[in-house]
C-alpha atoms as a PDB file:
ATOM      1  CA  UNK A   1     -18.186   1.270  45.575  1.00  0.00           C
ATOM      2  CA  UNK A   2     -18.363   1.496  41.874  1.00  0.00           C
ATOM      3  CA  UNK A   3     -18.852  -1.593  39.649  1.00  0.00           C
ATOM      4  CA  UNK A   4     -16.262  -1.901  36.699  1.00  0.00           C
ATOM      5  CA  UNK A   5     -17.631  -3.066  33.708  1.00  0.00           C
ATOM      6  CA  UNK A   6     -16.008  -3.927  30.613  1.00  0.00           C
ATOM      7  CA  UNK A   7     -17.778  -3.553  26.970  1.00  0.00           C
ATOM      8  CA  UNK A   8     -16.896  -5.963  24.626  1.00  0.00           C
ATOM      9  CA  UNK A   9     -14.674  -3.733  22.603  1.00  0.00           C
ATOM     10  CA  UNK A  10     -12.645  -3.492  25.907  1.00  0.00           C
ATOM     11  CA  UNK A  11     -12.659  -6.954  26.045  1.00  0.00           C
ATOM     12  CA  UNK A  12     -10.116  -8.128  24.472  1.00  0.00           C
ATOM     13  CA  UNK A  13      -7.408  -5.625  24.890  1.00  0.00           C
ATOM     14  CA  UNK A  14      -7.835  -6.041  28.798  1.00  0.00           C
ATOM     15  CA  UNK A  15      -7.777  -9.782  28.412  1.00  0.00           C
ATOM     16  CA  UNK A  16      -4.891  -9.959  26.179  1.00  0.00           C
ATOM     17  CA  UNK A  17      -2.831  -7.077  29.103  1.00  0.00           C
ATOM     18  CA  UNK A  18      -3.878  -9.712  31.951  1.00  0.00           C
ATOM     19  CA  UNK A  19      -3.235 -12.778  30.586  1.00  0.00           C
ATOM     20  CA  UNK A  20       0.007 -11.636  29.328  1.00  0.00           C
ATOM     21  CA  UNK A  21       1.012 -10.548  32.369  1.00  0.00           C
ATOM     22  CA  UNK A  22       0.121 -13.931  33.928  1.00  0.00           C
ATOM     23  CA  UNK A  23       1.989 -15.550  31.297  1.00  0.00           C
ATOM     24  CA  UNK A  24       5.082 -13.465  31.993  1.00  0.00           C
ATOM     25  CA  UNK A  25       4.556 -14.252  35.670  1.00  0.00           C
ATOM     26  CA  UNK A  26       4.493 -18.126  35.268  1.00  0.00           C
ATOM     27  CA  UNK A  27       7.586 -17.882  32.491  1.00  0.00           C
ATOM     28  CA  UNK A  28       9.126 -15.331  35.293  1.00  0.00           C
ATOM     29  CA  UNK A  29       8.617 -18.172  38.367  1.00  0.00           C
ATOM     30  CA  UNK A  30       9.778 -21.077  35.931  1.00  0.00           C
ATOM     31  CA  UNK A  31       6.041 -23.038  35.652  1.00  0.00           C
ATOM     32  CA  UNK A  32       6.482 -25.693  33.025  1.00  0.00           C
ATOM     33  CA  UNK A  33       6.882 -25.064  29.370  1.00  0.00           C
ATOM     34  CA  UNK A  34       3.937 -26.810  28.337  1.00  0.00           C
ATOM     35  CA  UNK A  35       1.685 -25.017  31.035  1.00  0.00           C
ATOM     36  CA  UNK A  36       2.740 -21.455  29.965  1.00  0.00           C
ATOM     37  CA  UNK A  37       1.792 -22.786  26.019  1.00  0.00           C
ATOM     38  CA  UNK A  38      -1.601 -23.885  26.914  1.00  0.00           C
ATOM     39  CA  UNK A  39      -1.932 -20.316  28.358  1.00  0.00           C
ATOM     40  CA  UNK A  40      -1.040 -19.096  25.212  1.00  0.00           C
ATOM     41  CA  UNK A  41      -2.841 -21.036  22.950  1.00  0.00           C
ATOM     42  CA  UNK A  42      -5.989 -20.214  25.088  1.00  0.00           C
ATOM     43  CA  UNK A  43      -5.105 -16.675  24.767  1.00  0.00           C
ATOM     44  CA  UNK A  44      -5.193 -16.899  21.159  1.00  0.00           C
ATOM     45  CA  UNK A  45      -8.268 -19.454  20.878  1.00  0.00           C
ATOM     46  CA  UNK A  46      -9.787 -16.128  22.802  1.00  0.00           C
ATOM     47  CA  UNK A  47      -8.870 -13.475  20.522  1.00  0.00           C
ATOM     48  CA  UNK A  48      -9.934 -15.175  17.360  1.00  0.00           C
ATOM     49  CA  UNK A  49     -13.493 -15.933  19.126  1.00  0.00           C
ATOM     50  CA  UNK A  50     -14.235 -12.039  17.956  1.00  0.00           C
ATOM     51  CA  UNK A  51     -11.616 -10.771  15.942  1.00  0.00           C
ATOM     52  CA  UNK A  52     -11.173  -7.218  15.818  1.00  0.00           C
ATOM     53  CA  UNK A  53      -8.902  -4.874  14.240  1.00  0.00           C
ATOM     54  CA  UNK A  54      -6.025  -5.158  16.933  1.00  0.00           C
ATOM     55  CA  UNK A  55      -6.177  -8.955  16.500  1.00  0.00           C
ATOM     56  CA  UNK A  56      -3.168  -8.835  14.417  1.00  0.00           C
ATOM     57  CA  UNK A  57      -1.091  -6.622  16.294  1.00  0.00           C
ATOM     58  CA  UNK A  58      -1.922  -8.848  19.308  1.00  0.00           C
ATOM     59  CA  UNK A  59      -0.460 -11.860  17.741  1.00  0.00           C
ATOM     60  CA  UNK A  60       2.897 -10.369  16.524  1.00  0.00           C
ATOM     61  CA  UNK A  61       3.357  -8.978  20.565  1.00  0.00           C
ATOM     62  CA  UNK A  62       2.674 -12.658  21.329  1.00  0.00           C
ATOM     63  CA  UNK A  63       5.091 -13.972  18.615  1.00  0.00           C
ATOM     64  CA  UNK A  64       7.664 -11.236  19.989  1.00  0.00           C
ATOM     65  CA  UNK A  65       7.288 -12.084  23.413  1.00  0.00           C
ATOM     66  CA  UNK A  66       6.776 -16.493  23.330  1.00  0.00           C
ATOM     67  CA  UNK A  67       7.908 -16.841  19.774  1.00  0.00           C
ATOM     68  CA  UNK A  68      10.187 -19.777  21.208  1.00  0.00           C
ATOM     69  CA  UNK A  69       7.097 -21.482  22.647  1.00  0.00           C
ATOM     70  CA  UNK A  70       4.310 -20.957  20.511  1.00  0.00           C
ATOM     71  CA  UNK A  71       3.841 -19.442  16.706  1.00  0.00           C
ATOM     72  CA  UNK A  72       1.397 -17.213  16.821  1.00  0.00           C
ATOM     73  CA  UNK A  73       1.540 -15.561  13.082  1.00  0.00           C
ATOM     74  CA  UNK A  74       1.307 -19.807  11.972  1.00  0.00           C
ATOM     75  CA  UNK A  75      -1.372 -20.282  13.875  1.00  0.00           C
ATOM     76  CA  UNK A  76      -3.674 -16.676  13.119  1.00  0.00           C
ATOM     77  CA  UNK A  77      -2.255 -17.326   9.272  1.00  0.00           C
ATOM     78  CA  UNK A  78      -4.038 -20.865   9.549  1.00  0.00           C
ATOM     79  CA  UNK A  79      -7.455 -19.274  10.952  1.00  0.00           C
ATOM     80  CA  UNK A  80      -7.972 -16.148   9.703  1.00  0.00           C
ATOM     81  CA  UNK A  81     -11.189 -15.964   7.345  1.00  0.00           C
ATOM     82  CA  UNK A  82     -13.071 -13.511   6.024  1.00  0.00           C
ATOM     83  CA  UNK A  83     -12.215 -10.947   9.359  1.00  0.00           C
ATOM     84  CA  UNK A  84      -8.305 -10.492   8.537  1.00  0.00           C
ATOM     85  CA  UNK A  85      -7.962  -7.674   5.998  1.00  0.00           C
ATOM     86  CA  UNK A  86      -5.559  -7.320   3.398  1.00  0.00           C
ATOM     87  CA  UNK A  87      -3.123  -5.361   5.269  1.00  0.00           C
ATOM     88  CA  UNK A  88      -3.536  -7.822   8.295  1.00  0.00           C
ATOM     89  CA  UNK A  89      -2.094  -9.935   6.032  1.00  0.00           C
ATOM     90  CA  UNK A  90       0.663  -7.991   4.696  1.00  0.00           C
ATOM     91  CA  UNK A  91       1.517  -7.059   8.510  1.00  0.00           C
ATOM     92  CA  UNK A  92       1.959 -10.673   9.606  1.00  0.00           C
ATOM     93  CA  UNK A  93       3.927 -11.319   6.165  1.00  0.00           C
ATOM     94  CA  UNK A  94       6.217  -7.983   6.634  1.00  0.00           C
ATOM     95  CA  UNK A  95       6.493  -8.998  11.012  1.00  0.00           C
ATOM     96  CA  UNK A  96       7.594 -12.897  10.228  1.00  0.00           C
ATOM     97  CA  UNK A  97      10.633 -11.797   7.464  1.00  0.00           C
ATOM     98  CA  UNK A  98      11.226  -8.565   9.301  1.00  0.00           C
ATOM     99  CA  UNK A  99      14.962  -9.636  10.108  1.00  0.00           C
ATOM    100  CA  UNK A 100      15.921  -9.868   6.330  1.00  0.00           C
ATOM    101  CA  UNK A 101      16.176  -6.032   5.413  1.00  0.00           C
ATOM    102  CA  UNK A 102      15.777  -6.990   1.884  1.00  0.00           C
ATOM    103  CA  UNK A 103      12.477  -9.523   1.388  1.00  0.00           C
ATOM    104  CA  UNK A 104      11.007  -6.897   3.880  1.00  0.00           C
ATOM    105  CA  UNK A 105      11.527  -3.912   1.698  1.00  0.00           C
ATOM    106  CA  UNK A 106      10.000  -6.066  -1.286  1.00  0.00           C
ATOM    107  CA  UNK A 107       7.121  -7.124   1.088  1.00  0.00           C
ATOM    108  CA  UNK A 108       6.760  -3.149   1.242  1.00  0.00           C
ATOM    109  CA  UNK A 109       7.510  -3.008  -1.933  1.00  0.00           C
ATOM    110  CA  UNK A 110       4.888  -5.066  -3.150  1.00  0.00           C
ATOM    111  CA  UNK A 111       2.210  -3.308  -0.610  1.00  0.00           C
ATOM    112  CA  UNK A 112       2.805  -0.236  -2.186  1.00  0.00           C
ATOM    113  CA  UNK A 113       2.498  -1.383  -5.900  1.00  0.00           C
ATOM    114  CA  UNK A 114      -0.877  -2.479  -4.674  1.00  0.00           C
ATOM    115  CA  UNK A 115      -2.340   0.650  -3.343  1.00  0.00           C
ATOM    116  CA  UNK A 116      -1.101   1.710  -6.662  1.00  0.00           C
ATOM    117  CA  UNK A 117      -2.959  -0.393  -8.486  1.00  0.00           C
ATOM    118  CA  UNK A 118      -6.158   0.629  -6.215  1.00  0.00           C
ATOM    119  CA  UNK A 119      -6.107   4.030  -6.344  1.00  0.00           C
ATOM    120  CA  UNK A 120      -5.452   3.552 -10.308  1.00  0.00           C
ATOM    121  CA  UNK A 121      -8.344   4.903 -11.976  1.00  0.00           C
ATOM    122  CA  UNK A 122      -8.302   3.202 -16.057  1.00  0.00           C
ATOM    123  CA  UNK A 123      -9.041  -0.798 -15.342  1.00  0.00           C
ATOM    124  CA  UNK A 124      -7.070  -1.552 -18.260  1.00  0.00           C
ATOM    125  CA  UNK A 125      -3.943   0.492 -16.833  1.00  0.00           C
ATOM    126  CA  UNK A 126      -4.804  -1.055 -13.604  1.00  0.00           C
ATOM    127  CA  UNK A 127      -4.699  -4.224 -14.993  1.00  0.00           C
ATOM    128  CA  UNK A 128      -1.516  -4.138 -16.461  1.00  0.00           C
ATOM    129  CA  UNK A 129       0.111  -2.607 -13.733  1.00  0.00           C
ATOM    130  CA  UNK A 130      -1.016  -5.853 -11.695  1.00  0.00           C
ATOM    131  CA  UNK A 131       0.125  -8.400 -14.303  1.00  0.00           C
ATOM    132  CA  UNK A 132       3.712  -6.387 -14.051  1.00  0.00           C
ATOM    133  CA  UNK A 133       3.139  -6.788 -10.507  1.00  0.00           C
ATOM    134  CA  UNK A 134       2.371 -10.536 -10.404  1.00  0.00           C
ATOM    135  CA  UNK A 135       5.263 -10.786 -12.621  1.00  0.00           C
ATOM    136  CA  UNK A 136       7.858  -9.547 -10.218  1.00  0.00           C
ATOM    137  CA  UNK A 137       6.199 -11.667  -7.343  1.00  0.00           C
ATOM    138  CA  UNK A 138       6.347 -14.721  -8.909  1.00  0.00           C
ATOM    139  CA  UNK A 139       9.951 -14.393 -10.603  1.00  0.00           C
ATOM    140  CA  UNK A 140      10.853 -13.242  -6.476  1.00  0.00           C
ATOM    141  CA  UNK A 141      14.230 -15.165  -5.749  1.00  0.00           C
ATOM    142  CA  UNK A 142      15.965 -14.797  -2.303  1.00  0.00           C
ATOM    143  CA  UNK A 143      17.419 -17.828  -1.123  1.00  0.00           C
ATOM    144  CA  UNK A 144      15.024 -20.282   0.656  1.00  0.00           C
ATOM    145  CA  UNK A 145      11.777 -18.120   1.184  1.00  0.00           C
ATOM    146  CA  UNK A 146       9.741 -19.677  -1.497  1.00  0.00           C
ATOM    147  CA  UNK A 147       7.243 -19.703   0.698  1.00  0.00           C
ATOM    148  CA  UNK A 148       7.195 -15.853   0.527  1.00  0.00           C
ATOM    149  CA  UNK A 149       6.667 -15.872  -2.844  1.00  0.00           C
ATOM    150  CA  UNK A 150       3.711 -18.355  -3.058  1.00  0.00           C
ATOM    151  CA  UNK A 151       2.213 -16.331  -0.249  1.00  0.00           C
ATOM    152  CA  UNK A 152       2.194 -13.286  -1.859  1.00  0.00           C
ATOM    153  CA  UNK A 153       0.791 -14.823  -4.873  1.00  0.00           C
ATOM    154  CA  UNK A 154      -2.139 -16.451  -3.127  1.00  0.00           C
ATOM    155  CA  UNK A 155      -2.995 -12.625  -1.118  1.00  0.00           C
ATOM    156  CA  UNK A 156      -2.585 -11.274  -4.670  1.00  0.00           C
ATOM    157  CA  UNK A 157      -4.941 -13.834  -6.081  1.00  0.00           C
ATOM    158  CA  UNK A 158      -7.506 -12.912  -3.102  1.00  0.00           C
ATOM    159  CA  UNK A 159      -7.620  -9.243  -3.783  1.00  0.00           C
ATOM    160  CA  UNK A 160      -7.611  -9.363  -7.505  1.00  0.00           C
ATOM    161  CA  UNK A 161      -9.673 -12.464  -8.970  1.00  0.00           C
ATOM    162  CA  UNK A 162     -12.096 -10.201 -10.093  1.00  0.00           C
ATOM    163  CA  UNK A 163      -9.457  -8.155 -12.536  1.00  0.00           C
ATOM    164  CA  UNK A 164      -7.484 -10.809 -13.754  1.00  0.00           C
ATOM    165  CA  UNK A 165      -6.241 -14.915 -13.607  1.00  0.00           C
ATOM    166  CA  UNK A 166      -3.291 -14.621 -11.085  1.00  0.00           C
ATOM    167  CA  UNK A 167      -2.123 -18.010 -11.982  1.00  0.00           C
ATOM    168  CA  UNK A 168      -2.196 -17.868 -15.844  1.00  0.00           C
ATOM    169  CA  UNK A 169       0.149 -14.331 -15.315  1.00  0.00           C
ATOM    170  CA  UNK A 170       2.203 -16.776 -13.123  1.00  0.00           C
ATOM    171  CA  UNK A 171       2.272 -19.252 -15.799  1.00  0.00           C
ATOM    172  CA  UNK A 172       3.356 -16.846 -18.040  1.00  0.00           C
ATOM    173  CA  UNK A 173       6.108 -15.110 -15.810  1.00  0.00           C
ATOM    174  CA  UNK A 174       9.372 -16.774 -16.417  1.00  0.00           C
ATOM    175  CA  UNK A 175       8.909 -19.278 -13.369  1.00  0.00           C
ATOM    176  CA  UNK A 176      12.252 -19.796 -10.908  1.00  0.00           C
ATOM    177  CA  UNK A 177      13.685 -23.262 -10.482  1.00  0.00           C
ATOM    178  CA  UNK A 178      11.468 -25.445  -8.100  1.00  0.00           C
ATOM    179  CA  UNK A 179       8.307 -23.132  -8.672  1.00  0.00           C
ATOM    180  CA  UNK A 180       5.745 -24.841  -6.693  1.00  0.00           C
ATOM    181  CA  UNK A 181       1.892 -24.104  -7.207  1.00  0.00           C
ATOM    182  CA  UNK A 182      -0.293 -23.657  -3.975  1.00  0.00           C
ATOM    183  CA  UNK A 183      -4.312 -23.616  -4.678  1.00  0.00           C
END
């Protein structure tokens, strides 16, 4: 009889398949809400132990699936460090406002005005393009997702302190009613 064994980059996509499927099992059976979000939570307390690049797409599955019981993009968006890339981010932003057709195609928007601006070869042009881009995130209106819009501007701040001061182009946008400032 052969042994199975399971490397550690195997690791978490075969704990993530089993536990999900004992999750759906107790949820299935009717265990107790607060059993089945233990589970969960332990499932993601697991997955963040060693992040690796399916992390993300593991928590929006979760957030599809138990969504109702448990937010997993809050609770990755509270923990990720260093590990989560840019687009990690920009996936959990575009999954959690996927329903509005509009703030997702300016989330995609926005995505694509940055691999613009990376792929721009003359700083200065590269710059500018980024302070238009800034600009159009921080003037962003669309009913009650503020919170959008001061995401976007922290991410933008994170990939591009080096090139310019992403709040003092904020400052200078024309600023919406209610503009709140998140450091």
């Amino acid at each position: 009889m052969r042994r199975w064994s399971i490397c550690d980059e195997m690791r978490p996509s075969w704990e993530f398949e089993a536990t999900s499927r004992g999750i759906d099992f107790a949820i299935s059976r009717g265990s107790g809400r607060w059993a089945v979000k233990c589970a969960i939570q332990e499932l993601m307390k697991f997955l963040l132990r060693k992040p690796s690049y399916e992390t993300v797409d593991y928590f929006i599955e979760m957030h599809k699936k138990w969504g109702h019981l448990v937010d997993g993009c809050a609770y990755i968006e509270s923990r990720w460090d260093s590990w989560a890339t840019f687009e990690d981010r920009f996936k959990i932003m575009w999954h959690k406002f996927s329903k509005y057709p509009n703030i997702s195609s300016f989330i995609q928007t926005v995505y694509s005005c940055t691999e613009d601006i990376d792929s721009e070869s003359s700083m200065p042009e590269a710059e500018n393009r980024l302070w238009e881009l800034i600009c159009k995130v921080a003037t962003f209106k669309y009913g009650r997702h503020f919170r959008l819009r001061d995401k976007l501007v922290l991410l933008l701040r994170h990939r591009y302190a080096h090139m310019v001061n992403v709040w003092d182009c904020v400052d200078m946008c024309e600023p919406p009613i209610g503009k709140t400032r998140v450091d």
